[in-house]
N, C-alpha and C. Protein backbone atom coordinates (compact mmCIF):
# COMPACT_ATOMS: atom_id res chain seq x y z
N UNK A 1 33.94 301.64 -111.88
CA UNK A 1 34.45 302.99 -111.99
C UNK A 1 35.94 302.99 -112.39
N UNK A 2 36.74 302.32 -112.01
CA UNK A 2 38.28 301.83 -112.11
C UNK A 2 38.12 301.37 -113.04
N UNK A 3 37.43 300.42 -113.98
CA UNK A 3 37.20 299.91 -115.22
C UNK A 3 37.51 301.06 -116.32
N UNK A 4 36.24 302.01 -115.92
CA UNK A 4 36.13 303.05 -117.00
C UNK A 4 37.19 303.78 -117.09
N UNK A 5 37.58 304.72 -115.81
CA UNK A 5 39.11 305.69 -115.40
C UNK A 5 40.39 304.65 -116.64
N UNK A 6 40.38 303.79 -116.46
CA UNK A 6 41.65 302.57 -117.46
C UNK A 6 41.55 303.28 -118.75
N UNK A 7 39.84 302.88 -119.08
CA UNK A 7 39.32 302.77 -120.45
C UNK A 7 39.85 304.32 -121.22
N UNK A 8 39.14 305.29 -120.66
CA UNK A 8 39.73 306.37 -120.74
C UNK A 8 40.50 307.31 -120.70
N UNK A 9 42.02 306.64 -120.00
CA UNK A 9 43.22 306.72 -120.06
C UNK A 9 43.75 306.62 -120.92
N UNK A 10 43.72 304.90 -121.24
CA UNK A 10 44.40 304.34 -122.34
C UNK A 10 43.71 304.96 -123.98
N UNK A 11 42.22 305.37 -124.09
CA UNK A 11 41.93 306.37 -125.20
C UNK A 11 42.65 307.76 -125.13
N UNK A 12 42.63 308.10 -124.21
CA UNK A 12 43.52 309.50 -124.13
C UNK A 12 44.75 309.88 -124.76
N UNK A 13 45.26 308.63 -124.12
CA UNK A 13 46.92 308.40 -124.55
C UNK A 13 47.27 307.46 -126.08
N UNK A 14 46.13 306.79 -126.44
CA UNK A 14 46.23 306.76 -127.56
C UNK A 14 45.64 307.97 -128.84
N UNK A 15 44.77 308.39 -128.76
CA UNK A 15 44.21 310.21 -129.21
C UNK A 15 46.03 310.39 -128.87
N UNK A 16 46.65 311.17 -128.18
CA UNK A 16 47.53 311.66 -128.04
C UNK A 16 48.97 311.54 -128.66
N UNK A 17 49.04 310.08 -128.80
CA UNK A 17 50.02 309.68 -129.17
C UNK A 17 50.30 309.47 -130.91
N UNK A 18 48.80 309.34 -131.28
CA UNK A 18 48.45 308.65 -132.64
C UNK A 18 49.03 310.51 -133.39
N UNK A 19 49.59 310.10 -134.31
CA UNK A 19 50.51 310.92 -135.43
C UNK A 19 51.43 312.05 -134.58
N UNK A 20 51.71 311.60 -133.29
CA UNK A 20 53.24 312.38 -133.04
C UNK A 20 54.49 311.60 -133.34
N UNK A 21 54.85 311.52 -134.17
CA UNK A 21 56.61 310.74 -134.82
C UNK A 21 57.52 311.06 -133.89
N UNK A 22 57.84 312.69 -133.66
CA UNK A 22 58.78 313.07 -133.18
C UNK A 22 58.64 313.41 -131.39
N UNK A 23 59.40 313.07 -130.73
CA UNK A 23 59.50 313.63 -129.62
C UNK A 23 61.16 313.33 -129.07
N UNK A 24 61.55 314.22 -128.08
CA UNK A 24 62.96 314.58 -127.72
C UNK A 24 63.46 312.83 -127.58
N UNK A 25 63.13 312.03 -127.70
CA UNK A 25 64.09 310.50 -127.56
C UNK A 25 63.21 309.86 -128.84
N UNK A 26 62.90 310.00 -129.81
CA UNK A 26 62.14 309.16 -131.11
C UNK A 26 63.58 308.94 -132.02
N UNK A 27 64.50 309.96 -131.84
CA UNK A 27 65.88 309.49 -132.67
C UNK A 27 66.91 309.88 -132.26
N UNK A 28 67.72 309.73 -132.19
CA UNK A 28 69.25 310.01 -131.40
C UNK A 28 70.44 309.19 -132.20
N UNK A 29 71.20 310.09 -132.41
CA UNK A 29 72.88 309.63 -132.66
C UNK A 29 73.75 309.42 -131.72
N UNK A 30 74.29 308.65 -131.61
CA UNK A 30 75.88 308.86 -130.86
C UNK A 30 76.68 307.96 -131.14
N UNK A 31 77.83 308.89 -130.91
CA UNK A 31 78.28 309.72 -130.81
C UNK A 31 77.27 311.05 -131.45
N UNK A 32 77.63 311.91 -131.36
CA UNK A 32 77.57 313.07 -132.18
C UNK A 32 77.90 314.48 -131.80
N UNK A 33 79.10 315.00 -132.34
CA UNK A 33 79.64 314.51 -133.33
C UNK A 33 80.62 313.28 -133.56
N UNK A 34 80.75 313.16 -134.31
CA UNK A 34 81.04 311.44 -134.69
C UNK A 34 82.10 311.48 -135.85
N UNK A 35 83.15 310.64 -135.88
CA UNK A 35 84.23 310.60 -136.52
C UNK A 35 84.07 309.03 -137.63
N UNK A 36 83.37 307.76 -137.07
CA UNK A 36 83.53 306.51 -137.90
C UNK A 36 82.10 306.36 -138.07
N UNK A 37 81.51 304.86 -137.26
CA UNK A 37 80.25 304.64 -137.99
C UNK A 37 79.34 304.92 -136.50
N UNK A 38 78.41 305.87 -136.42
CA UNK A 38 77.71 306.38 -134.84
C UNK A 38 76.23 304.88 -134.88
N UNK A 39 75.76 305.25 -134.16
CA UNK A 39 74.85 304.49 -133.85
C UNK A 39 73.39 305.03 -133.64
N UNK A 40 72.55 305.00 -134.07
CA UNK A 40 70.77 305.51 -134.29
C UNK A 40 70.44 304.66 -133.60
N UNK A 41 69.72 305.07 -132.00
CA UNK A 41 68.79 304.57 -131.72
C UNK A 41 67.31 305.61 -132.29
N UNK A 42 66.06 304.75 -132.18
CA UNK A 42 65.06 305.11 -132.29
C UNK A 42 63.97 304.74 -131.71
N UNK A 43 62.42 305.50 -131.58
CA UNK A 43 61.50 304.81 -130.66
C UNK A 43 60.20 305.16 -131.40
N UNK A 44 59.13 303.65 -132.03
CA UNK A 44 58.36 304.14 -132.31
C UNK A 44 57.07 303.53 -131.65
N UNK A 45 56.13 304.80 -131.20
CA UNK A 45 55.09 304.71 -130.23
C UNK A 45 53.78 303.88 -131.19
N UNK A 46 53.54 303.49 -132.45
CA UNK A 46 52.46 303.28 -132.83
C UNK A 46 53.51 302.34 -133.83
N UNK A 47 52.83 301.15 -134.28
CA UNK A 47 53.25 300.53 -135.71
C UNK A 47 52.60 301.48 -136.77
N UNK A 48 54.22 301.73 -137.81
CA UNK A 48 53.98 302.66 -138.58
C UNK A 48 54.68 302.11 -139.62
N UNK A 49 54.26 302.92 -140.96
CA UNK A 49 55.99 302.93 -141.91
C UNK A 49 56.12 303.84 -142.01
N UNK A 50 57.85 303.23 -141.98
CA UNK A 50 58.61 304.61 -141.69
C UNK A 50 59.98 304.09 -142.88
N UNK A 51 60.18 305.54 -142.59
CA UNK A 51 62.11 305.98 -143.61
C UNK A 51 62.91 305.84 -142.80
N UNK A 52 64.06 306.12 -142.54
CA UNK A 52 65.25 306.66 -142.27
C UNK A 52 66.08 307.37 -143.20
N UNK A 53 65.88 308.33 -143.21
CA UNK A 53 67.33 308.98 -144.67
C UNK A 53 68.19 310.13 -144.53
N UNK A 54 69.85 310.04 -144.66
CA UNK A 54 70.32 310.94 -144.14
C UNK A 54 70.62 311.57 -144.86
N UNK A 55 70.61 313.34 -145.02
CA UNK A 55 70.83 314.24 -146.44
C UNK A 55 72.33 314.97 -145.41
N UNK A 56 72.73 315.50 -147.14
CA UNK A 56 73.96 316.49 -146.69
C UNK A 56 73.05 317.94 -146.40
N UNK A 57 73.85 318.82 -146.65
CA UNK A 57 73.54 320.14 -145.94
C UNK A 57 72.59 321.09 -147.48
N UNK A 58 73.03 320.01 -148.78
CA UNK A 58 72.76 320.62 -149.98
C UNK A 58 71.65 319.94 -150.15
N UNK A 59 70.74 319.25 -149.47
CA UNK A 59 69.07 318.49 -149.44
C UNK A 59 69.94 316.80 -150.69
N UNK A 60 71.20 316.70 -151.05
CA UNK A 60 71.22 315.60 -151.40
C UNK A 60 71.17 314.42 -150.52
N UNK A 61 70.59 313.31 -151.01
CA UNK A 61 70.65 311.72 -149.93
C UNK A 61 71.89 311.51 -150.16
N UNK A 62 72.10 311.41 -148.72
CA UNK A 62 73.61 310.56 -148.49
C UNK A 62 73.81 309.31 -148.30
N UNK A 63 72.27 308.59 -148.03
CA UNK A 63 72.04 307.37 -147.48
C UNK A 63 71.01 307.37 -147.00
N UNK A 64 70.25 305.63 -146.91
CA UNK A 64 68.72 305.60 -146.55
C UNK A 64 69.06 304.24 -145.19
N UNK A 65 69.14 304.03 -144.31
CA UNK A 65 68.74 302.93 -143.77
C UNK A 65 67.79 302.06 -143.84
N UNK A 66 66.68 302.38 -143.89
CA UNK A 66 65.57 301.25 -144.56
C UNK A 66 64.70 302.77 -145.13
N UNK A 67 63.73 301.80 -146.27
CA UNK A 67 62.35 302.93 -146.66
C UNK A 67 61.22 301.94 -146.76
N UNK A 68 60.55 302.93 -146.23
CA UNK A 68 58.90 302.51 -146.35
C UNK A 68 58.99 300.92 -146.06
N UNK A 69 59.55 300.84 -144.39
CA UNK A 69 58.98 299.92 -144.00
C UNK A 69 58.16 299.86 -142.57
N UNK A 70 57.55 298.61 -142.54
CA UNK A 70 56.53 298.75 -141.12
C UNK A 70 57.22 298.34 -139.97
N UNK A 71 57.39 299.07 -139.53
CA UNK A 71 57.92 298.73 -137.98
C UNK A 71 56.68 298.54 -136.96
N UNK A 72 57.10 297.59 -135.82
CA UNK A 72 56.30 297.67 -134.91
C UNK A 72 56.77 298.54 -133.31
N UNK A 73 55.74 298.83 -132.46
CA UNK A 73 56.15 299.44 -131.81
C UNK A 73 57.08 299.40 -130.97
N UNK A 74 58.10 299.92 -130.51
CA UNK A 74 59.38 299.58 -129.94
C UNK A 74 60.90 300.56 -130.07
N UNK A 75 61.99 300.01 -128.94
CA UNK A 75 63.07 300.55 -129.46
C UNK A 75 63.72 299.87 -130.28
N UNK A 76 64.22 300.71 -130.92
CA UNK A 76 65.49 300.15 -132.19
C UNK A 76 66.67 300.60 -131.84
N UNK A 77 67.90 300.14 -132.57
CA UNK A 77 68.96 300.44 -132.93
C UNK A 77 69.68 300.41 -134.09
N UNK A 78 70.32 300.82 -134.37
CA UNK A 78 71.16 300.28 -135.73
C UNK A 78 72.83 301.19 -135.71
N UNK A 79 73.36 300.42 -137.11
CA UNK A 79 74.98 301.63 -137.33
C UNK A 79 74.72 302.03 -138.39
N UNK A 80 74.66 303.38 -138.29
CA UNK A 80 75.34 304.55 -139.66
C UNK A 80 76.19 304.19 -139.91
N UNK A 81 76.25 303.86 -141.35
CA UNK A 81 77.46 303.38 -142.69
C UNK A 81 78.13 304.52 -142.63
N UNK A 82 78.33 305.48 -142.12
CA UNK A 82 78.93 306.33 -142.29
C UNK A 82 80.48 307.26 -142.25
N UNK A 83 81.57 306.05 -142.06
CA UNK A 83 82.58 305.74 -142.10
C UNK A 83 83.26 306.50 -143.72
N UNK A 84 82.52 306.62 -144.13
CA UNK A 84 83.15 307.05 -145.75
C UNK A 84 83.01 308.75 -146.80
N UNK A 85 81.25 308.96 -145.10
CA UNK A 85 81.05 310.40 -145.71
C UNK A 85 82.54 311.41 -145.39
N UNK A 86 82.30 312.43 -145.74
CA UNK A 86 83.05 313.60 -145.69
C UNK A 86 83.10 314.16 -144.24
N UNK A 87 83.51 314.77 -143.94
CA UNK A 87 83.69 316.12 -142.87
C UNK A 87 82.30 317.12 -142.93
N UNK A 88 81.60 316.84 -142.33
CA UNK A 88 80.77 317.81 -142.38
C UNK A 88 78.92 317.96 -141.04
N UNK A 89 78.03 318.37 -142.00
CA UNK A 89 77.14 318.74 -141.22
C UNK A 89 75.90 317.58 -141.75
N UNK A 90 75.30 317.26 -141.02
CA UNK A 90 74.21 316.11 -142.10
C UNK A 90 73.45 316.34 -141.18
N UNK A 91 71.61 315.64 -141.90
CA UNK A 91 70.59 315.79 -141.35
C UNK A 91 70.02 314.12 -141.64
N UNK A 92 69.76 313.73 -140.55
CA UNK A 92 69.03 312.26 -140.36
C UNK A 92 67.45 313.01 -140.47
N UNK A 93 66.78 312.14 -140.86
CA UNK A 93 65.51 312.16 -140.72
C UNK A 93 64.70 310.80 -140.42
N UNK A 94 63.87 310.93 -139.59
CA UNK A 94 62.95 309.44 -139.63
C UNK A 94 61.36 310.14 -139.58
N UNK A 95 61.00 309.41 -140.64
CA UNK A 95 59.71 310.20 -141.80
C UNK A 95 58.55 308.29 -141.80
N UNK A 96 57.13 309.20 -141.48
CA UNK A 96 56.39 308.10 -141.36
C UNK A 96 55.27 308.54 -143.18
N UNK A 97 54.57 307.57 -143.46
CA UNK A 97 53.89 307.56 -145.04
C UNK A 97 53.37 309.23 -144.60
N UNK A 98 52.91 309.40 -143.79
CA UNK A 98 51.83 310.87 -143.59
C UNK A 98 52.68 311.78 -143.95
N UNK A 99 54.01 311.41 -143.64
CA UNK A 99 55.25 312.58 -144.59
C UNK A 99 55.58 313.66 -142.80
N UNK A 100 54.72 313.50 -141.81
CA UNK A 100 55.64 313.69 -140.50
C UNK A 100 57.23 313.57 -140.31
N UNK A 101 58.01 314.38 -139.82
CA UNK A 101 59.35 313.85 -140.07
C UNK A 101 59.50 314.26 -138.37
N UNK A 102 60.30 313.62 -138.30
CA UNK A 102 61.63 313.56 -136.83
C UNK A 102 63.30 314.03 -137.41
N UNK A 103 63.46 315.40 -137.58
CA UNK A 103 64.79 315.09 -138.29
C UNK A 103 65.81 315.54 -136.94
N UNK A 104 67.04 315.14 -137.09
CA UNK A 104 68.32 315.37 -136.04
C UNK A 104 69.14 315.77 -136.88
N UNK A 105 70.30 316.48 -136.33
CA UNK A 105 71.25 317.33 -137.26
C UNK A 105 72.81 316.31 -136.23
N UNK A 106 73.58 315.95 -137.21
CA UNK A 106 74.60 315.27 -136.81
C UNK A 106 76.34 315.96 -137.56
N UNK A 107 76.90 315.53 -136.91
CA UNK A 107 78.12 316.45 -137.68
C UNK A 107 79.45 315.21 -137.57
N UNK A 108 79.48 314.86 -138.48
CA UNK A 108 80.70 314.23 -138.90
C UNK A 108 82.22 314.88 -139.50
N UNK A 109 82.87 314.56 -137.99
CA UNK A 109 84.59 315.01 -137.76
C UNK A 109 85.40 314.02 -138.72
N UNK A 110 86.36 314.87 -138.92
CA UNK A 110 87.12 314.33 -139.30
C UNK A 110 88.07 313.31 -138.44
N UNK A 111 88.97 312.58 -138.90
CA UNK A 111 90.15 311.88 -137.41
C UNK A 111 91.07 313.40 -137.03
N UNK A 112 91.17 314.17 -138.11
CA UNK A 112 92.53 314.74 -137.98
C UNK A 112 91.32 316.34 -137.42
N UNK A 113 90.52 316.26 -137.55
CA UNK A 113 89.49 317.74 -137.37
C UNK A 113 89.52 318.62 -138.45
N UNK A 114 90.54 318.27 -140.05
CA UNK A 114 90.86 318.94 -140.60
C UNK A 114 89.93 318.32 -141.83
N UNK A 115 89.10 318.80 -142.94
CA UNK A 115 88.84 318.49 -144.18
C UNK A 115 89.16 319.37 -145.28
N UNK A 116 89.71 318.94 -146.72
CA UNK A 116 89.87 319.60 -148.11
C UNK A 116 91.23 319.71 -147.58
N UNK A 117 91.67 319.24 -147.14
CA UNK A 117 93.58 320.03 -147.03
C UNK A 117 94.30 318.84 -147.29
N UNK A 118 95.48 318.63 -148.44
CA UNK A 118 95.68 317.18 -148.59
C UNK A 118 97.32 317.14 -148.03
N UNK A 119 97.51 318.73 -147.15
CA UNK A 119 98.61 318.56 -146.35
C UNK A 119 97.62 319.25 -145.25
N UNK A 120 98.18 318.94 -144.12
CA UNK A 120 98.05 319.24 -142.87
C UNK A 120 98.31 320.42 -142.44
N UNK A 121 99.46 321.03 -142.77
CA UNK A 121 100.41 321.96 -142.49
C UNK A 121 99.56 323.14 -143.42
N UNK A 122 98.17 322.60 -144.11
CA UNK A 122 97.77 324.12 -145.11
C UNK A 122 96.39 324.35 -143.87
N UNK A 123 96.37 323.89 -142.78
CA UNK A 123 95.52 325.03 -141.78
C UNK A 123 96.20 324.77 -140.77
N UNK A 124 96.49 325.95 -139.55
CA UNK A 124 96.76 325.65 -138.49
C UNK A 124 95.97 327.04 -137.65
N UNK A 125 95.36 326.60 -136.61
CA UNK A 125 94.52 327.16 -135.61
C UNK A 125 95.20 326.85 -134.34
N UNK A 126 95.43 327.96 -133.91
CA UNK A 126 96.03 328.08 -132.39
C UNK A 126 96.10 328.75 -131.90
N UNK A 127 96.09 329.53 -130.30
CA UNK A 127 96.61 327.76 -129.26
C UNK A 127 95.21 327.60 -129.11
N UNK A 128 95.20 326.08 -129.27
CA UNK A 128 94.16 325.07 -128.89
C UNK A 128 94.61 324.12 -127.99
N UNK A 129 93.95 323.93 -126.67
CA UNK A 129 92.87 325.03 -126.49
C UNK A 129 93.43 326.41 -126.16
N UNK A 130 92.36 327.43 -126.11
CA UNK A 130 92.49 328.26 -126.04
C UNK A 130 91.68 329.13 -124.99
N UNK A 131 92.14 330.63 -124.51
CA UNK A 131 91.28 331.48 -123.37
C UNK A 131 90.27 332.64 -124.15
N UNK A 132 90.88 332.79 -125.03
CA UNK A 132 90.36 334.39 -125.30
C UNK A 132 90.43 334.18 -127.00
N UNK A 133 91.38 334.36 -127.43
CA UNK A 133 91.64 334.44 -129.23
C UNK A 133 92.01 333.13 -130.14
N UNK A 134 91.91 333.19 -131.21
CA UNK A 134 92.37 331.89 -131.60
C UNK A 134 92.72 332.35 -132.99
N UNK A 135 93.53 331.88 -133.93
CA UNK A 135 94.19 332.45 -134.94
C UNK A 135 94.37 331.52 -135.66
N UNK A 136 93.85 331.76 -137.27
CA UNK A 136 93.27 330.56 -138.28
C UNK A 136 94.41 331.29 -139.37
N UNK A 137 95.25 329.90 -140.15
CA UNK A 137 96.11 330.66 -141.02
C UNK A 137 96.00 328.98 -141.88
N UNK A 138 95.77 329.71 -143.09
CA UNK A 138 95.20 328.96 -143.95
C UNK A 138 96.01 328.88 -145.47
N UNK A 139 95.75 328.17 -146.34
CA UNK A 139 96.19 328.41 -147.30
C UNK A 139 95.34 328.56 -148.44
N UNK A 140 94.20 328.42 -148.23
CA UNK A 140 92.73 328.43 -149.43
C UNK A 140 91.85 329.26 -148.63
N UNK A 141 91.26 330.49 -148.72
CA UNK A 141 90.79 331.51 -148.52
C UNK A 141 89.36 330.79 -147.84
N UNK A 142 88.70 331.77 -146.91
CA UNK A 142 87.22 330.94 -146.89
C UNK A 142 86.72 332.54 -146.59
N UNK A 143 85.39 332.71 -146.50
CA UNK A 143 84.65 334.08 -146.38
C UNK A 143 83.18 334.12 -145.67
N UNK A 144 83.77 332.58 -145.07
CA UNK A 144 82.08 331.76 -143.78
C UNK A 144 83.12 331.26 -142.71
N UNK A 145 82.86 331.86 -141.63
CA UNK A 145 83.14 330.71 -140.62
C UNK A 145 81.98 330.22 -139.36
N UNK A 146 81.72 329.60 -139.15
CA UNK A 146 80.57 328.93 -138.74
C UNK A 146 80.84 328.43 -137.16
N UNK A 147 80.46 328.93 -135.82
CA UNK A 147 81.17 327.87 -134.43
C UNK A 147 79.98 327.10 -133.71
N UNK A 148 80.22 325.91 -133.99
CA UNK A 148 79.33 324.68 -133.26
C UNK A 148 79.56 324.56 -131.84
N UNK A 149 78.44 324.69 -130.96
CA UNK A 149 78.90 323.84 -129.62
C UNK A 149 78.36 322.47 -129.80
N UNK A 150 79.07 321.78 -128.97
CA UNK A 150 79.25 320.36 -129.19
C UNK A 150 77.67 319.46 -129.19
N UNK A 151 76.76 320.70 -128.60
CA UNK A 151 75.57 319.60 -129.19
C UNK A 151 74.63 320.53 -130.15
N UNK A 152 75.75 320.84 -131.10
CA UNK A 152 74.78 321.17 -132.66
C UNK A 152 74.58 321.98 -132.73
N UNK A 153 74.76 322.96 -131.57
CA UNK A 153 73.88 324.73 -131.90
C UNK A 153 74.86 325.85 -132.44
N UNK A 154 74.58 326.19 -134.02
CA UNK A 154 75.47 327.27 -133.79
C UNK A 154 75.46 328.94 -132.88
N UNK A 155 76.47 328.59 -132.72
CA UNK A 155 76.53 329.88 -131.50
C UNK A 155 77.37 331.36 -131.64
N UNK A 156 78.32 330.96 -133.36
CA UNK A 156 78.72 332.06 -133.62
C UNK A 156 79.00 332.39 -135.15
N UNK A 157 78.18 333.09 -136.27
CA UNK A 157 78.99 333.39 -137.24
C UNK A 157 79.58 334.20 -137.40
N UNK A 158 80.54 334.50 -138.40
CA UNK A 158 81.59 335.33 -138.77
C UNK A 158 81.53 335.83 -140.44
N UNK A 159 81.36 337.06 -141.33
CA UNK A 159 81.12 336.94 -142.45
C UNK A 159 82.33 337.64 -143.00
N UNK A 160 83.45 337.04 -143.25
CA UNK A 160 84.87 337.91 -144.01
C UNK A 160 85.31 337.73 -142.39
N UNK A 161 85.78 336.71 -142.45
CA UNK A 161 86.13 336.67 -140.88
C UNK A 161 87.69 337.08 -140.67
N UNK A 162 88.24 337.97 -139.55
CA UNK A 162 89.82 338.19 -139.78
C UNK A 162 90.62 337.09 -139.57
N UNK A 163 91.96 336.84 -139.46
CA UNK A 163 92.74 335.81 -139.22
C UNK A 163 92.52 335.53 -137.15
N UNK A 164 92.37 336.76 -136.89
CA UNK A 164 92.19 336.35 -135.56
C UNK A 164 90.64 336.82 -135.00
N UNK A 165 90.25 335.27 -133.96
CA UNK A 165 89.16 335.19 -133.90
C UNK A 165 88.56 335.12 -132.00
N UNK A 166 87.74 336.21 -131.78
CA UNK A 166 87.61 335.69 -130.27
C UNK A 166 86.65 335.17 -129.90
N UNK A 167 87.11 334.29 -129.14
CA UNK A 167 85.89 332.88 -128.28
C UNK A 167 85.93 333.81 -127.01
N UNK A 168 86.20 334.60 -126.67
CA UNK A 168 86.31 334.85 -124.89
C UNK A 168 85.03 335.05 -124.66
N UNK A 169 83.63 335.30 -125.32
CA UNK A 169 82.32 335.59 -125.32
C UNK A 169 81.77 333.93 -124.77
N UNK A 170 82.59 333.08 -125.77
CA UNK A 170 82.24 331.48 -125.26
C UNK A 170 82.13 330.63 -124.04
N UNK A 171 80.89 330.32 -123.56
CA UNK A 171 81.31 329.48 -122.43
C UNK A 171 82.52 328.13 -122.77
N UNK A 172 83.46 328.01 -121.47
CA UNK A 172 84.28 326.73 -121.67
C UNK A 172 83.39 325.47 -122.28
N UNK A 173 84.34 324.85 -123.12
CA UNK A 173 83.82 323.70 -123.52
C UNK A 173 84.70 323.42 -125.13
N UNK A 174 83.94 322.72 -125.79
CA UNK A 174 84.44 321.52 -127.49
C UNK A 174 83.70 322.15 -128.58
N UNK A 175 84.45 322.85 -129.57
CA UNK A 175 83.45 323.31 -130.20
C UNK A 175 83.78 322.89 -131.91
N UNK A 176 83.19 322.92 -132.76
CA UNK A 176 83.29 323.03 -133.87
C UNK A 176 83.43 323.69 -134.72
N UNK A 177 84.81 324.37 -135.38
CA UNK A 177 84.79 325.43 -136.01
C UNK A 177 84.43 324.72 -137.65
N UNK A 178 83.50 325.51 -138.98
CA UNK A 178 83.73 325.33 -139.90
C UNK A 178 83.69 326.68 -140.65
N UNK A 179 84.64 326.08 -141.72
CA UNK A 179 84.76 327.24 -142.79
C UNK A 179 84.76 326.99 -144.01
N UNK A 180 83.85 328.00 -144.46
CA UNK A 180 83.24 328.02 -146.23
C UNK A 180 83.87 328.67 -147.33
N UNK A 181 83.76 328.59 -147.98
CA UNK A 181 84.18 330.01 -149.44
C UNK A 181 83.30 329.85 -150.08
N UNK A 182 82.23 330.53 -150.32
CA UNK A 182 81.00 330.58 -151.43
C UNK A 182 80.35 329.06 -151.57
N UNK A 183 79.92 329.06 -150.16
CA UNK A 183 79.08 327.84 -149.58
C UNK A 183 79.49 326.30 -149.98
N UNK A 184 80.82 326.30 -150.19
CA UNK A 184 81.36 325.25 -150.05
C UNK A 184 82.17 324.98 -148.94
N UNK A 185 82.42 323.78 -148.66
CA UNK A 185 82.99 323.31 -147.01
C UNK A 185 84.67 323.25 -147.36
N UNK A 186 85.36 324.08 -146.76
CA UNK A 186 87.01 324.10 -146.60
C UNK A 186 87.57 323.56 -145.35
N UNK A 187 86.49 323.76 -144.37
CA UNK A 187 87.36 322.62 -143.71
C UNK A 187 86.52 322.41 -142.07
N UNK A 188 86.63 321.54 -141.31
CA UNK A 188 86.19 321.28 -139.78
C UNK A 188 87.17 321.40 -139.20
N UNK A 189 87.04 322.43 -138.02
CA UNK A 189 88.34 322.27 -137.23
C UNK A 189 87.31 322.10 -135.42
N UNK A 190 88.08 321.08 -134.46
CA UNK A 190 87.87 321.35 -133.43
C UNK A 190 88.80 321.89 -132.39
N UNK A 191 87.85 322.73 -131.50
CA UNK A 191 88.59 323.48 -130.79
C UNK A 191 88.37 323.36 -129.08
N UNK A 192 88.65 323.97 -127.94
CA UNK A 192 88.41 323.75 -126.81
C UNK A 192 88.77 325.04 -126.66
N UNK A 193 88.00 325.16 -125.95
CA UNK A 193 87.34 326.81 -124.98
C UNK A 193 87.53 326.59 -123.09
N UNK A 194 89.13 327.33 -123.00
CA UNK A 194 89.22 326.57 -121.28
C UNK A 194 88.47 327.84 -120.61
């Protein structure tokens, strides 16, 4: 009887398991967000082939870590080359032949939090941190501003946004401000919400 109860467990959980790719720990970044090269772990429940490929926000490849190969079942690790992309928003994906995907959304900071400005002094956002308002003075116009909390969700847009901006709606915490002009990226700024 204990024989069979096994037998039919272990079918259960294989039925179950067979073509789910994705589940909340199958891929993970960290850092993220991430400033040099982050680190991908991954977990795969069945020997499969699989992708890895990370796109920008415009569906271009930014990079592939391996393709169409067979992995066996297990955890992995590896480093994102990613030391050289831009300032911005990217999408990892880990994709098996059936075309199933696992994708994660990762956001690569700048060192300075600032991108497109080849002086420093052409954005300044302050006081950071900040309680209530925060005030963006720029020198290249933007007409998107976009606010990240620190694990990926946006939580606030703005469309023709004024120079002054209020977080007091925000719970405390690290957030990610970005800003566009006709869906191009002007710049990442981070901020803190006391």
């Amino acid at each position: 009887m204990k024989k069979l109860l096994y037998i039919i467990a272990f079918i259960t959980w294989t039925i179950s398991s067979f073509g789910q790719l994705c589940s909340p720990d199958s891929l993970r970044c960290s850092p993220n967000p991430f400033s040099d090269n982050p680190t991908l772990t991954y977990y795969v429940a069945t020997k499969d082939t699989l992708s890895i490929t990370i796109y920008n926000t415009f569906g271009q490849i930014m990079g592939q870590v391996f393709v169409d190969s067979i992995i066996n079942i297990g955890s992995y690790s590896c480093t994102l080359m990613a030391g050289t992309y831009p300032a911005g928003i990217y999408h990892v994906t880990l994709q098996n032949k059936s075309g199933n995907l696992c994708p994660r959304k990762i956001i690569k900071l700048s060192d300075a939090g600032i991108t497109q400005f080849k002086n420093p002094t052409d954005l300044k956002i302050c006081p950071n941190p900040t309680t209530e308002i925060i005030k963006i003075e720029t020198t290249q116009p933007f007409d998107l501003l976009k606010i990240y909390s620190i694990d990926n969700k946006l939580v606030k847009e703005i469309i023709n946004p004024p120079k002054n901006i209020s977080v007091a709606d925000l719970p405390a915490g690290v957030y990610l401000l970005t800003g566009f002009n006709k869906d191009k990226l002007i710049f990442n700024y981070k901020i803190i919400r006391l």
